[in-house]
N, C-alpha and C. Protein backbone atom coordinates (compact mmCIF):
# COMPACT_ATOMS: atom_id res chain seq x y z
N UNK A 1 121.82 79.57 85.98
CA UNK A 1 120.84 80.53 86.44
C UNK A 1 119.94 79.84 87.47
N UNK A 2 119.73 80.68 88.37
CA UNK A 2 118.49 80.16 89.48
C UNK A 2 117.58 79.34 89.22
N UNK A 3 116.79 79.09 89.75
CA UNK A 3 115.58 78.67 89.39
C UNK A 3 114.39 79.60 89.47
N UNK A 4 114.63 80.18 90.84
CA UNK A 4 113.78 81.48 90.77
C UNK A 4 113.95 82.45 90.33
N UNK A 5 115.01 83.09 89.60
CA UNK A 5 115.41 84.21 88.86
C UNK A 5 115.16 83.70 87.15
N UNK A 6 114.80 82.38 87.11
CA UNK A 6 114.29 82.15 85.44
C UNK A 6 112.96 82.31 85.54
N UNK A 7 112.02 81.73 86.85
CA UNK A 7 110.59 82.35 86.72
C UNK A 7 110.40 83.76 86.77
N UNK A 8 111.09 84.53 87.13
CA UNK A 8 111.08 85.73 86.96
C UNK A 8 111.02 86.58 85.93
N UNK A 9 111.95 85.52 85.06
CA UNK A 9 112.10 86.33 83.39
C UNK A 9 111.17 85.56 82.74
N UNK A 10 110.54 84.42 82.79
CA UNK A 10 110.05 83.81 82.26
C UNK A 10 108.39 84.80 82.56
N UNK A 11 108.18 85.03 83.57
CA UNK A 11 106.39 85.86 83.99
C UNK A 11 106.76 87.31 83.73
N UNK A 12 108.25 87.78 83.60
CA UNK A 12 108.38 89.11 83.07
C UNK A 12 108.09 89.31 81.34
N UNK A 13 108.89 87.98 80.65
CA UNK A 13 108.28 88.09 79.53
C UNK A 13 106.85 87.80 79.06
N UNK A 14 106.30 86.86 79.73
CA UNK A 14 104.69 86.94 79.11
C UNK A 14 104.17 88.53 80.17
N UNK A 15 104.49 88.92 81.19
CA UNK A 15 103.86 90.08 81.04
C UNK A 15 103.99 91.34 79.90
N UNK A 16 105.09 91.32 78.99
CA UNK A 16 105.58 92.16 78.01
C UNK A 16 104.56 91.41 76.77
N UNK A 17 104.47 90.16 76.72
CA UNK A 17 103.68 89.91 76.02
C UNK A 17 102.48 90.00 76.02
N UNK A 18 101.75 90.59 77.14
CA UNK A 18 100.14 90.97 77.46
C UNK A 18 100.88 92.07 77.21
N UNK A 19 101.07 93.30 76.79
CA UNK A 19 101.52 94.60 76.72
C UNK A 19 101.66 94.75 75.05
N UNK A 20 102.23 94.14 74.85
CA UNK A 20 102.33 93.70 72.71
C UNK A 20 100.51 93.23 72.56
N UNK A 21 100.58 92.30 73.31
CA UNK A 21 99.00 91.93 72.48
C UNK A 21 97.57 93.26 72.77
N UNK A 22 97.94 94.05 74.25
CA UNK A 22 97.19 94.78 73.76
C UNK A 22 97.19 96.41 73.34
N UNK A 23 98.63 96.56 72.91
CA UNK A 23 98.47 97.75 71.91
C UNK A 23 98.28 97.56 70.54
N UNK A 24 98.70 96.06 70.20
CA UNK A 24 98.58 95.51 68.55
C UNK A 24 96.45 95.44 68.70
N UNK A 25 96.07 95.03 69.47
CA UNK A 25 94.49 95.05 69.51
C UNK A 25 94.16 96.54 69.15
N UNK A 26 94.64 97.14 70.02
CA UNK A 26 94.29 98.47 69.86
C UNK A 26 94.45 99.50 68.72
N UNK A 27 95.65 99.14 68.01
CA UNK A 27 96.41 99.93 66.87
C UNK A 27 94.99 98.74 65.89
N UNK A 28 94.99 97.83 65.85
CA UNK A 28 94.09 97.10 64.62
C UNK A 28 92.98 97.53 64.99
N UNK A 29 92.42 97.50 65.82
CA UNK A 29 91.13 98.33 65.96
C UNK A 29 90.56 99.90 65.28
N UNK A 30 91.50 100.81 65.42
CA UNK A 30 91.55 102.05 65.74
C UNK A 30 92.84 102.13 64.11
N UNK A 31 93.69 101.56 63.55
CA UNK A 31 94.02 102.31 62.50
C UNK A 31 94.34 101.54 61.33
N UNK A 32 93.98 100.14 61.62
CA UNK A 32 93.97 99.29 60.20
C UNK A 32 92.88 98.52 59.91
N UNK A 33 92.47 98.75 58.27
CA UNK A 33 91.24 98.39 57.89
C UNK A 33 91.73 96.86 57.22
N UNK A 34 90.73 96.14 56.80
CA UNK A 34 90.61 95.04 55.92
C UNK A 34 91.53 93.58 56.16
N UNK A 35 92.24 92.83 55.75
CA UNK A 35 93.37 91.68 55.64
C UNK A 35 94.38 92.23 56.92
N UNK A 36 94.95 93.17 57.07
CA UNK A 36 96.39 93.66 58.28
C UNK A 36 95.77 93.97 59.41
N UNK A 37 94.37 93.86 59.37
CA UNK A 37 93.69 94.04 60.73
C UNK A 37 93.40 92.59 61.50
N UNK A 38 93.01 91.58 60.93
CA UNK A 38 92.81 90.45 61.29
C UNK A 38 93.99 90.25 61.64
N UNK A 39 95.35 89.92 60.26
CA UNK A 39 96.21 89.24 60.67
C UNK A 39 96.91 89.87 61.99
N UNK A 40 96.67 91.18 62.64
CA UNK A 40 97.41 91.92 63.62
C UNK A 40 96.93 91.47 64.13
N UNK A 41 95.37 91.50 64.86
CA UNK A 41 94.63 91.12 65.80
C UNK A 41 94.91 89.44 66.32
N UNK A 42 94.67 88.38 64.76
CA UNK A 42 95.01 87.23 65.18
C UNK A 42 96.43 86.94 66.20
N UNK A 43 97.54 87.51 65.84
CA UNK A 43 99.03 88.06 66.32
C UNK A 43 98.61 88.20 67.75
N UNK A 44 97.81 89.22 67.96
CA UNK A 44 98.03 89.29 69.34
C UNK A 44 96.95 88.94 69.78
N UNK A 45 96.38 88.17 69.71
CA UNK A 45 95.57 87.06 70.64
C UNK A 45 96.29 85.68 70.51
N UNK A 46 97.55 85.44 69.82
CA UNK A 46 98.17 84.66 70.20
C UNK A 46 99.26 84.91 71.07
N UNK A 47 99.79 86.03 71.33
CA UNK A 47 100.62 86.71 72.33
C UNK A 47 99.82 86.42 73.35
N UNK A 48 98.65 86.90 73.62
CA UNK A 48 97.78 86.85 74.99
C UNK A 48 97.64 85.37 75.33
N UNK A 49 96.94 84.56 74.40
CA UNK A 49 97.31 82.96 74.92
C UNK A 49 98.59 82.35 75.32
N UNK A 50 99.61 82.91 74.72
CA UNK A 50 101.01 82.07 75.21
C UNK A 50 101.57 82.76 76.62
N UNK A 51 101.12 84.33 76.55
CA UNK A 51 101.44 84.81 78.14
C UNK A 51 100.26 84.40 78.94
N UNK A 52 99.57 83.82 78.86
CA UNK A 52 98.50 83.50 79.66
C UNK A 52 99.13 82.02 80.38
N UNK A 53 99.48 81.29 78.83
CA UNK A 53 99.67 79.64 79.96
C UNK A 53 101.17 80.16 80.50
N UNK A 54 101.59 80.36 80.15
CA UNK A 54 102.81 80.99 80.66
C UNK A 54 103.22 81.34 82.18
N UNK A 55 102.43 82.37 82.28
CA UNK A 55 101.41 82.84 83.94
C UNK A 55 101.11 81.65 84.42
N UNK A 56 100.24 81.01 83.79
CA UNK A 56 99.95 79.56 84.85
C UNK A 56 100.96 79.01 84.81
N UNK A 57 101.71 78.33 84.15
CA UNK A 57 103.11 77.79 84.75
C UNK A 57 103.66 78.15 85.46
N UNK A 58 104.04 79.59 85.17
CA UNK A 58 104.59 79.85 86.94
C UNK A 58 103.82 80.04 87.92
N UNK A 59 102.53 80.78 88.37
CA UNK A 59 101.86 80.21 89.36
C UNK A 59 101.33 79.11 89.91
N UNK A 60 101.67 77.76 89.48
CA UNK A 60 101.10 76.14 89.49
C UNK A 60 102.66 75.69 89.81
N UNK A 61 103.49 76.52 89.23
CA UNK A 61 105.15 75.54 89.87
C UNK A 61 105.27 75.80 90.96
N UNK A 62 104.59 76.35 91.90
CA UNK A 62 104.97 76.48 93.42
C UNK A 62 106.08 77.59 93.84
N UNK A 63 106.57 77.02 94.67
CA UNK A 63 107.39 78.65 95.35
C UNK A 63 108.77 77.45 95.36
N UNK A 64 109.94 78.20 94.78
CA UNK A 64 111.38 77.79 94.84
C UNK A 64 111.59 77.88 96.13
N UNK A 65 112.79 76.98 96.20
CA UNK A 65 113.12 76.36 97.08
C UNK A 65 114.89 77.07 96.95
N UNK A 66 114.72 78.09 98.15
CA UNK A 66 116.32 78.53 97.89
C UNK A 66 117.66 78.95 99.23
């Protein structure tokens, strides 16, 4: 596989993963009370941190060379 067609899937999946973290925010907010609300919420604020450095990796690796 490319090199530039793996950053591609690689910033396509953490963008799917900002998309999971914030409907799981939203569904824990808005329809679960007590213990399944945290642990959802915790869930997707770890989705949002791993698509976040994620994003910076591929914007800090520069532009392929093709």
């Amino acid at each position: 596989m490319d090199a530039g067609l793996m950053k591609m899937w690689v910033a396509l999946s953490s963008i799917g993963l900002m998309f999971i973290a914030v409907f799981s925010i939203m569904i824990s907010r808005a329809k679960l009370k007590g213990f399944f609300k945290y642990i959802l919420a915790a869930i997707a604020y770890l989705c949002m941190l791993t698509a976040g450095i994620l994003i910076v990796l591929v914007v800090f690796s520069g532009p392929v060379k093709g």
